[in-house]
Each structure stands twice: as structure tokens, then as C-alpha cells.
N, C-alpha and C. Protein backbone atom coordinates (compact mmCIF):
# COMPACT_ATOMS: atom_id res chain seq x y z
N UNK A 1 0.86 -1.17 0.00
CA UNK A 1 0.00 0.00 0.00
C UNK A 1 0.90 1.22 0.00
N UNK A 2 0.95 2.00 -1.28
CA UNK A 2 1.86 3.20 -1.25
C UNK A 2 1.60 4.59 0.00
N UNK A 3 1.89 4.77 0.58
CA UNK A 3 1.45 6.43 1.42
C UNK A 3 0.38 6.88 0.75
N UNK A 4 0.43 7.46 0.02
CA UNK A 4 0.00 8.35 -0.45
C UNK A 4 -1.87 7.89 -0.91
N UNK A 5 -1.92 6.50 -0.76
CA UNK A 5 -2.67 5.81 -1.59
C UNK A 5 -3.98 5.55 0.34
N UNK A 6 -3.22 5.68 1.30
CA UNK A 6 -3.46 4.81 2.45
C UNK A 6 -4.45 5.36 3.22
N UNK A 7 -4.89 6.59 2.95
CA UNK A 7 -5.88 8.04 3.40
C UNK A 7 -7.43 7.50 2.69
N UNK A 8 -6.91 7.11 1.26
CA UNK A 8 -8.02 7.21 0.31
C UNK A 8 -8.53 5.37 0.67
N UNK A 9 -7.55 4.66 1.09
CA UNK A 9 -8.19 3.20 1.37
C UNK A 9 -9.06 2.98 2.63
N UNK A 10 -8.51 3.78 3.70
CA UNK A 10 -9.00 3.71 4.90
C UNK A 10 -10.14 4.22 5.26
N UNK A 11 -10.03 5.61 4.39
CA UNK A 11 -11.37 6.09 4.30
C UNK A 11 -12.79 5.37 3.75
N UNK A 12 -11.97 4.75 2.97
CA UNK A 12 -13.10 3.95 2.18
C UNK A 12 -13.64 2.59 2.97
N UNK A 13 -12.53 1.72 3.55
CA UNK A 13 -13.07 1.25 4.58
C UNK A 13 -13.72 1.25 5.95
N UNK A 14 -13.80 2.48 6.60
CA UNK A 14 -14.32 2.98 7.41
C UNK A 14 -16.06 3.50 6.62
N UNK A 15 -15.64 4.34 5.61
CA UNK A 15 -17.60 4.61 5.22
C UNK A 15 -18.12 3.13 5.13
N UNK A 16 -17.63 1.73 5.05
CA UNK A 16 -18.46 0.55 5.02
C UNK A 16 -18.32 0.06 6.06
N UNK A 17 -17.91 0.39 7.00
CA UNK A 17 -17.89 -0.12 8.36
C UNK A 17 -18.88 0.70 8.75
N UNK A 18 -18.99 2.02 8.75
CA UNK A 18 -19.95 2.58 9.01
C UNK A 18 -21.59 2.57 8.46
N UNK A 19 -21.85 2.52 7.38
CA UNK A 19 -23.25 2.29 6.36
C UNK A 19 -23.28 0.79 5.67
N UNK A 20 -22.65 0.14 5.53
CA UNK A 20 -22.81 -1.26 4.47
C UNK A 20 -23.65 -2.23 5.90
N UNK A 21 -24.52 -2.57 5.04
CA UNK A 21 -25.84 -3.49 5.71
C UNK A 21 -25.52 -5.07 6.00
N UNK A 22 -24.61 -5.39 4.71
CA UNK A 22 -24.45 -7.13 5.13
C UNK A 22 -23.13 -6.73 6.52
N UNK A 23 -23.76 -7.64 7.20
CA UNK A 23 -22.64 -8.27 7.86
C UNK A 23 -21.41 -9.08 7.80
N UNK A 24 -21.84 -9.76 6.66
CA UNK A 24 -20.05 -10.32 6.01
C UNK A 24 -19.31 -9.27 5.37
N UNK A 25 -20.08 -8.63 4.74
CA UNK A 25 -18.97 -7.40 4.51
C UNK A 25 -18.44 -6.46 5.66
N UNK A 26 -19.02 -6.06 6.57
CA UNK A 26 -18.45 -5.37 7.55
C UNK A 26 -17.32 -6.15 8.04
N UNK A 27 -17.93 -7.09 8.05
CA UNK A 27 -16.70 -8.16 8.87
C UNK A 27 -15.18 -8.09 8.16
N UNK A 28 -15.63 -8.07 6.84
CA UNK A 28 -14.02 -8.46 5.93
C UNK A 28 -13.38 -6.99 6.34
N UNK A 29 -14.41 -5.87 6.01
CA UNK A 29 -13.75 -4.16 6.05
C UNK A 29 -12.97 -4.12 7.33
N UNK A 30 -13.86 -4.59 8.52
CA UNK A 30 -12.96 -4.66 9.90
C UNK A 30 -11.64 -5.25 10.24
N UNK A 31 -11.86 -6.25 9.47
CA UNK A 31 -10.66 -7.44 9.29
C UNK A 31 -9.45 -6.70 8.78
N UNK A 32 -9.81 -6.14 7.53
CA UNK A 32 -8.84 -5.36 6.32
C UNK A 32 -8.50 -4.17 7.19
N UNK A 33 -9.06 -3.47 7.82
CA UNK A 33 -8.37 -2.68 8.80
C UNK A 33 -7.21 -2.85 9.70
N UNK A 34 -7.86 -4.38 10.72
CA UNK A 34 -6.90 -4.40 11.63
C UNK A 34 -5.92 -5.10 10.74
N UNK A 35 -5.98 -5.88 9.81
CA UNK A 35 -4.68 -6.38 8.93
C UNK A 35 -3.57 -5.46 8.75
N UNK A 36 -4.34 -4.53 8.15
CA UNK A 36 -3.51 -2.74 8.00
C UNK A 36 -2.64 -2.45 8.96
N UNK A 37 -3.17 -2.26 9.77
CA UNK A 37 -2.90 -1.90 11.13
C UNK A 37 -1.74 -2.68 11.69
N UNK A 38 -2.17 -3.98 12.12
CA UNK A 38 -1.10 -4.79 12.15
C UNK A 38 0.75 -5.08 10.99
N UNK A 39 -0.06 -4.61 10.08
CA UNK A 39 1.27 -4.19 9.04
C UNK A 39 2.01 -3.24 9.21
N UNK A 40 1.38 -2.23 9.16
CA UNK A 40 2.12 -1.03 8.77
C UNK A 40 2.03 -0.17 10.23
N UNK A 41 1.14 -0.47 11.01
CA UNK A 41 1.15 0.40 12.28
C UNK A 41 0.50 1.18 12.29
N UNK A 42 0.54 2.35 13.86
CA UNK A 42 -0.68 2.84 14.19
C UNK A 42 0.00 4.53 13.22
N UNK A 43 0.84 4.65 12.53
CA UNK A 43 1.84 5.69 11.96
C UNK A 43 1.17 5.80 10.46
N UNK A 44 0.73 4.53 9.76
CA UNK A 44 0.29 4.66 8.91
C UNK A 44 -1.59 4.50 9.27
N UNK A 45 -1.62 3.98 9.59
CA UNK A 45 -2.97 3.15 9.81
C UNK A 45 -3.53 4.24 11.21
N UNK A 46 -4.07 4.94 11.13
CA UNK A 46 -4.78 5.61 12.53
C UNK A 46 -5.29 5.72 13.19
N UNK A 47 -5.36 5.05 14.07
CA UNK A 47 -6.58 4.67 15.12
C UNK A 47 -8.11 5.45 15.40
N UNK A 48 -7.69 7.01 15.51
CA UNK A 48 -8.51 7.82 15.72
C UNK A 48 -9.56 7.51 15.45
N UNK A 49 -9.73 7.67 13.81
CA UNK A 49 -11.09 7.35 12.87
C UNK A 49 -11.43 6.33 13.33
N UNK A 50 -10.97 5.21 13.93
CA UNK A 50 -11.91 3.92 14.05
C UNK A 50 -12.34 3.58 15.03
N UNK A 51 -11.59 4.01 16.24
CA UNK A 51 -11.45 3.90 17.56
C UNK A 51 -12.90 3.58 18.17
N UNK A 52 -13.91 4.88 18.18
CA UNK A 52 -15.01 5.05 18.30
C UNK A 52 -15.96 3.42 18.33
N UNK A 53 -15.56 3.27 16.62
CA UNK A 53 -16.81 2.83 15.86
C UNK A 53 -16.06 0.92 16.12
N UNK A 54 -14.94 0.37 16.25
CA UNK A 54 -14.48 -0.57 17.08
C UNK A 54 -15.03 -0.86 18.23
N UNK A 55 -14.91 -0.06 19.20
CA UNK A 55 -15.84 -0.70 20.58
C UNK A 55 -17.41 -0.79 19.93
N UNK A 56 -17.66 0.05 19.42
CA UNK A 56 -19.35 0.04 19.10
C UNK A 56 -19.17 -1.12 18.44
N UNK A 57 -18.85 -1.61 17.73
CA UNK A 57 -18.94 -2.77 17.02
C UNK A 57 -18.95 -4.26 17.43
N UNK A 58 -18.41 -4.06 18.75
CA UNK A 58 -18.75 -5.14 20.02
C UNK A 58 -19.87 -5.31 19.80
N UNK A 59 -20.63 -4.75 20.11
CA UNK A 59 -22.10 -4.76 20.30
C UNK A 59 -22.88 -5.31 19.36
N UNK A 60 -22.27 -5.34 18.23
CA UNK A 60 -22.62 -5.84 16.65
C UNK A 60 -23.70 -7.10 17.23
N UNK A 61 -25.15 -7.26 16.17
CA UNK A 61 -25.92 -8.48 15.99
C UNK A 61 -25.18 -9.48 15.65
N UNK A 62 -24.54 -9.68 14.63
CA UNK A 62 -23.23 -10.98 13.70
C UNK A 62 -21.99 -10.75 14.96
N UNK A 63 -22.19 -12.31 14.57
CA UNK A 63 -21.23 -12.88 15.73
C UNK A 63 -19.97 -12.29 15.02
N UNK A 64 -19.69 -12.62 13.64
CA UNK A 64 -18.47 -12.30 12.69
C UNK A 64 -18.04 -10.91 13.22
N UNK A 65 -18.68 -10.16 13.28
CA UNK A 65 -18.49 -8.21 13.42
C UNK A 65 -18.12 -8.48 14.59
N UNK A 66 -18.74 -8.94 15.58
CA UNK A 66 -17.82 -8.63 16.62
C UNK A 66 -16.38 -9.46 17.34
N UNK A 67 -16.48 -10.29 16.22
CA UNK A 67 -15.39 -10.96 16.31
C UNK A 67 -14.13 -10.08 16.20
N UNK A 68 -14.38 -9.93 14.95
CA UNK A 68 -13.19 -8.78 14.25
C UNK A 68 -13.12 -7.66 15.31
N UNK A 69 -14.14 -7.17 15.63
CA UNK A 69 -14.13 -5.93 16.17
C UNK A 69 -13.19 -5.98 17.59
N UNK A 70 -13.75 -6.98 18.33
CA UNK A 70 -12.69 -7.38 19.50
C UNK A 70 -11.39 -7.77 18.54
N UNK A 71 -10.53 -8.41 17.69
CA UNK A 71 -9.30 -8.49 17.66
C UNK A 71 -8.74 -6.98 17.07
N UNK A 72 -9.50 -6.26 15.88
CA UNK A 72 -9.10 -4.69 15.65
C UNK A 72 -8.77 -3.78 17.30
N UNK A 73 -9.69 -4.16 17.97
CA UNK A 73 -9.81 -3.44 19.20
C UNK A 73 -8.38 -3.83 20.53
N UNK A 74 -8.02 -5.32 20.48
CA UNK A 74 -6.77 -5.79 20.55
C UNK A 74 -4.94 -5.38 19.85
N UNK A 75 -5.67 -5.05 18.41
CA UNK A 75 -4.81 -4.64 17.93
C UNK A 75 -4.33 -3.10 17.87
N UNK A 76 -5.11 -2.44 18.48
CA UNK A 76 -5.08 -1.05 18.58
C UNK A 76 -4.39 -0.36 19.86
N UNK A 77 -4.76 -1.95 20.96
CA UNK A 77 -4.48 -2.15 21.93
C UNK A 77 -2.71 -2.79 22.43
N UNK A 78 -2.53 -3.73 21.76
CA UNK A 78 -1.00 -3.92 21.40
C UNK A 78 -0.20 -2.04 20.37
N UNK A 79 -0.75 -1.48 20.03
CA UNK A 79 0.18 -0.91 19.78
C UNK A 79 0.23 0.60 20.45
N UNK A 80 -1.40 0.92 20.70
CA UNK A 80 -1.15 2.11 21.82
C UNK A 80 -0.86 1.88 23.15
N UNK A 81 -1.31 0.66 23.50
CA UNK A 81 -1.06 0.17 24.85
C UNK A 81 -2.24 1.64 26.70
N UNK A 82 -1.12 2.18 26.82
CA UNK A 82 -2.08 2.66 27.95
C UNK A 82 -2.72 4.09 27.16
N UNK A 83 -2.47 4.80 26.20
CA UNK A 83 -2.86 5.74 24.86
C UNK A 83 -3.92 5.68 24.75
N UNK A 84 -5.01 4.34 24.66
CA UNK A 84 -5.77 3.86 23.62
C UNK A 84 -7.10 4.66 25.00
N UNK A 85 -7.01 4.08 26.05
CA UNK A 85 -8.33 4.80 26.91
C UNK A 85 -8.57 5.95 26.90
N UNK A 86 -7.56 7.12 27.26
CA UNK A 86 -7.72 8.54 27.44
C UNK A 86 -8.37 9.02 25.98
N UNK A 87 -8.22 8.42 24.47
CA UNK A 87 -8.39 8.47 23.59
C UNK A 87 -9.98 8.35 23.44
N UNK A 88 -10.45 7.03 23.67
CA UNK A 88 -11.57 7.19 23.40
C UNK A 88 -12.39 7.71 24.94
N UNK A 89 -12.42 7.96 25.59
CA UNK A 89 -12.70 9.07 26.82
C UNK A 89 -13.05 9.90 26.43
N UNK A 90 -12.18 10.84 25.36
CA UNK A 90 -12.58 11.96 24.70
C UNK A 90 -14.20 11.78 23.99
N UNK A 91 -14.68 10.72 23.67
CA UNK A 91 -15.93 10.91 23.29
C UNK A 91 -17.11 10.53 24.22
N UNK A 92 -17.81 11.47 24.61
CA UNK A 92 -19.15 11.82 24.86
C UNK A 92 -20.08 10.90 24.77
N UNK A 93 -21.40 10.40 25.47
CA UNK A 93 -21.87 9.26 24.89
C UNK A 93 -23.05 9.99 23.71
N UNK A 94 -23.22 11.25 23.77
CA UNK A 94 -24.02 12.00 23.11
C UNK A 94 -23.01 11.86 21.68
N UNK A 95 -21.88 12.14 21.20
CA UNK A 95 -21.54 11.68 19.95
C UNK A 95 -21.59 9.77 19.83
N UNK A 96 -21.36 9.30 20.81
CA UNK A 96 -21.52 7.67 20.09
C UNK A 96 -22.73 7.25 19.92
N UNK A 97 -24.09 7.93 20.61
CA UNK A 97 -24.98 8.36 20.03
C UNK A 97 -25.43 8.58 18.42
N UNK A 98 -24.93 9.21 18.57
CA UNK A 98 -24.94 10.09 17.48
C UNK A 98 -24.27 9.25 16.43
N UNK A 99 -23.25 8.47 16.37
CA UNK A 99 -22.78 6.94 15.53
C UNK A 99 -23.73 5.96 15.40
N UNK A 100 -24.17 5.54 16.67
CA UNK A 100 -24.54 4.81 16.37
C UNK A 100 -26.37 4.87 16.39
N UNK A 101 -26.37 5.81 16.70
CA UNK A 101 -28.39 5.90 17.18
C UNK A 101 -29.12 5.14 18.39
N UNK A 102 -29.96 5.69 18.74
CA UNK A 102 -30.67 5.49 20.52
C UNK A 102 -30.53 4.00 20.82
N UNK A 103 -31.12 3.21 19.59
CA UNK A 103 -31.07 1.67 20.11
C UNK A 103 -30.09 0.76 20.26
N UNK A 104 -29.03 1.24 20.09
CA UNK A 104 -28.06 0.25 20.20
C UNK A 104 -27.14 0.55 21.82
N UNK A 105 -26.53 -0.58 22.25
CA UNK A 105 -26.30 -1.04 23.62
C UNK A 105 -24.66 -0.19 23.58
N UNK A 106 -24.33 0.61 22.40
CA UNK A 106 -23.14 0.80 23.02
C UNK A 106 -23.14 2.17 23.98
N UNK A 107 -23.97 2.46 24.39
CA UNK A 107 -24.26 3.62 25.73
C UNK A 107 -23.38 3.59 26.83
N UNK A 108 -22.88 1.72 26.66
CA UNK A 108 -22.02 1.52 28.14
C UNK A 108 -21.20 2.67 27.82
N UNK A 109 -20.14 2.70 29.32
CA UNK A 109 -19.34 3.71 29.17
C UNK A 109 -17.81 3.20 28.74
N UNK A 110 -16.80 3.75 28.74
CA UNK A 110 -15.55 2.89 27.79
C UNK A 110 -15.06 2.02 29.11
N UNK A 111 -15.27 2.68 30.64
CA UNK A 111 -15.21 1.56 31.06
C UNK A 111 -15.53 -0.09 31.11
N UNK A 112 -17.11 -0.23 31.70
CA UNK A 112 -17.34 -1.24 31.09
C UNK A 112 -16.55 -1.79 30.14
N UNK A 113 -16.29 -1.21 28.92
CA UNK A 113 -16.06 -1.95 27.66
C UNK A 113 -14.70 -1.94 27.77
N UNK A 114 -13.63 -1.66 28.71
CA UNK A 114 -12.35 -1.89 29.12
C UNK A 114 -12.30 -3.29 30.21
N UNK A 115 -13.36 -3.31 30.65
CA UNK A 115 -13.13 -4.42 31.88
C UNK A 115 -13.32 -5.78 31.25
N UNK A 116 -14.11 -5.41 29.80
CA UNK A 116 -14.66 -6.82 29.09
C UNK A 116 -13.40 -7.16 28.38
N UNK A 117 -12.70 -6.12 28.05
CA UNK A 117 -11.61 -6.76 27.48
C UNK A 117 -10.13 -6.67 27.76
N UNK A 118 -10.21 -6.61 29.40
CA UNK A 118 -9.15 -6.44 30.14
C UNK A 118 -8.37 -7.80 30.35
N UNK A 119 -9.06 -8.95 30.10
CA UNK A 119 -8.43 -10.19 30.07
C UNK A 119 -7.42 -10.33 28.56
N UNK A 120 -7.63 -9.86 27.67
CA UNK A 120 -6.98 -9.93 26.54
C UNK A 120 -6.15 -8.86 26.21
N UNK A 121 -6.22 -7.87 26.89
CA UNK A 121 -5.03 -6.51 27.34
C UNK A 121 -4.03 -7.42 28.13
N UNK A 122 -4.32 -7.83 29.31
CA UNK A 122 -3.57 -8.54 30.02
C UNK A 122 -2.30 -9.18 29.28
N UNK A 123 -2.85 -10.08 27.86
CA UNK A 123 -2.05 -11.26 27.50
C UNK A 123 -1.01 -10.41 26.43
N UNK A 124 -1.63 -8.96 25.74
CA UNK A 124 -0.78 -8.03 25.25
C UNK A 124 0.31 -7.55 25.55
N UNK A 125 -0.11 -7.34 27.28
CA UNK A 125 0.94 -6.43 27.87
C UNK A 125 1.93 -7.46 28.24
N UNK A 126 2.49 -8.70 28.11
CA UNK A 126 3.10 -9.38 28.30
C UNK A 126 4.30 -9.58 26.90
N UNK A 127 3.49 -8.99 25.68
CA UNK A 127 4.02 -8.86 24.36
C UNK A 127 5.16 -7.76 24.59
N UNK A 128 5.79 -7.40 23.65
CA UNK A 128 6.82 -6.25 23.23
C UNK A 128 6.16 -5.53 22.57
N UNK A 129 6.18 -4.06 22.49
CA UNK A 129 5.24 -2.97 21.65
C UNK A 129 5.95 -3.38 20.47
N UNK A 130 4.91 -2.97 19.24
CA UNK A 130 5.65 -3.57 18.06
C UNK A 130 6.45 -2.54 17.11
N UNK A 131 7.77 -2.72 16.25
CA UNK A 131 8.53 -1.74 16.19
C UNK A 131 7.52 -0.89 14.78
N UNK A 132 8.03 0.48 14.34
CA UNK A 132 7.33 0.81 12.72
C UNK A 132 8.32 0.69 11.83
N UNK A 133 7.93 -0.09 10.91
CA UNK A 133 8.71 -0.43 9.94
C UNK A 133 9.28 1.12 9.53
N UNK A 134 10.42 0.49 8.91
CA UNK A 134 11.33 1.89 8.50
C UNK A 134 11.23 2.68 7.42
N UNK A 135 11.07 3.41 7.41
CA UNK A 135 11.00 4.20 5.85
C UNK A 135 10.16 3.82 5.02
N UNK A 136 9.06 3.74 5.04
CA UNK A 136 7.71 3.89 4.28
C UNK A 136 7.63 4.23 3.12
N UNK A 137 8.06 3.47 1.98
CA UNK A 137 7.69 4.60 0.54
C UNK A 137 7.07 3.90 -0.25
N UNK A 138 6.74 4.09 -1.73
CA UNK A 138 5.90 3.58 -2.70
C UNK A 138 6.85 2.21 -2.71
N UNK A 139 6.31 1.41 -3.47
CA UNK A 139 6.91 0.36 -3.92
C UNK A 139 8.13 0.29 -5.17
N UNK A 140 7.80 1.34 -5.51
CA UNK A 140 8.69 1.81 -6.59
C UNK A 140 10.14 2.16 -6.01
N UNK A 141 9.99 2.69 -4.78
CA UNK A 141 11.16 2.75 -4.34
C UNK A 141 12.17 1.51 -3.97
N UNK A 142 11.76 0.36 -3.97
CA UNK A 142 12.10 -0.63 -3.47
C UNK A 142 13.32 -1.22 -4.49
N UNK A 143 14.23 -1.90 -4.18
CA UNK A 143 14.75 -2.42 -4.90
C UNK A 143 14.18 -3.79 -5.95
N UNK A 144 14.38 -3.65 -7.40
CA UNK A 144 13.71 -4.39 -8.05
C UNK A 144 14.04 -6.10 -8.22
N UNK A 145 13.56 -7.12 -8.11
CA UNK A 145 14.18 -8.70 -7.90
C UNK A 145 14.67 -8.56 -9.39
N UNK A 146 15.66 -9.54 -9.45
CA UNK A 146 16.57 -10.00 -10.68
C UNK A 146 15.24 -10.29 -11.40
N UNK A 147 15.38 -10.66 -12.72
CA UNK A 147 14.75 -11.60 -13.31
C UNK A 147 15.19 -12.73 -14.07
């Protein structure tokens, strides 16, 4: 995934995480996120935008969505480590509201939704933070294989 290219992908996976109706597709978009994420890091890949709409996604009807959603939410978690709470703190339950609309259960507060997944923080923080790959450029920059 070139830089330059990584604004316009993410974005795009986030509006279907956000509006797309099937549930197998949310699932893959979530997936393709934390994949991202897990690649290239929280440097390329940005937590911010998703942060929010990850815990809400716990809450997901499809078992699949919230599958993903807890390991994206893990993975956000291995790389901000103690970052990741004060972060989403910043939002209000009147904007997650506002994400997600009156009927849905993610009203808890980020507590709650820290204590549910404080057993799998646990097994993180036992990990090494993970390093960012070095020097980030198009592929073009790369050195080309023999042929």
C-alpha cells in the first residue's frame, strides 16, 4: 500500500464499516483494517477514525463483526497500549450516540467496555510494543528482484 494511496483506502473502509448493511462485509472491512494496522502500524494506519466505531462494534448483531471488532480493538491495543483509553474518553456518549443511534447497547461507558476486554489486554501487555517499519515509501522505491 503506497502512502499516499493509504488516506483514500481507509477512508473507504471505514464509510463501510460505518453504512454497508451485510454483515459479512463489515466483517471483511474490519478485518482489512486491523490487517492494515497490524502491518504497517498505528503511523500509517490511525486509530482515531476507528477507535469510536471498534468498541461500538462489540455490540454488533453478527457474531463475525464482533469478532473482528474485539481483535481490531486488541490490535489497537497492542500498539497504543495505555494511549488507547484517554483516547476514546474523549468521546461523549451524546456523539456515540450520534454513531450509532438510541437503540443500540453501546451507551455503556468505555469503562465497562475496558473491563470486558481487560483479560486480553492482560495477555498483550506481556508482548513487546511492536517496532514501525522503516522508511515507508511507494513500492517503486524498493529495490527491483533479478529476473
Amino acid at each position: 500500500m503506497e502512502l499516499g494511496l493509504s488516506e483514500q483506502v481507509l477512508g473507504r473502509m471505514l464509510h463501510i464499516i460505518q453504512t454497508h448493511k451485510l454483515p459479512k462485509v463489515k466483517a471483511a472491512a474490519v478485518e482489512m483494517y486491523r490487517l492494515m494496522m497490524h502491518k504497517y502500524g498505528t503511523h500509517v494506519v490511525l486509530p482515531k477514525p476507528i477507535a469510536v466505531h471498534a468498541f461500538g462494534l462489540m455490540d454488533h448483531k453478527d457474531g463475525n463483526v464482533r469478532k473482528e471488532a474485539l481483535k481490531l480493538c486488541i490490535e489497537m491495543y497492542r500498539w497504543l497500549r495505555e494511549h488507547l483509553k484517554p483516547m476514546l474518553e474523549k468521546y461523549k456518549p451524546e456523539v456515540v450516540q450520534n454513531v450509532y443511534g438510541e437503540e443500540t447497547s453501546v451507551n455503556k461507558t468505555i469503562t465497562v467496555l475496558f473491563k470486558k476486554l481487560e483479560p486480553y489486554f492482560e495477555r498483550v501487555d506481556a508482548e513487546p510494543i511492536p517496532e514501525v517499519l522503516p522508511n515507508l515509501k511507494s513500492p517503486s522505491s524498493h529495490p527491483q528482484r533479478p529476473r
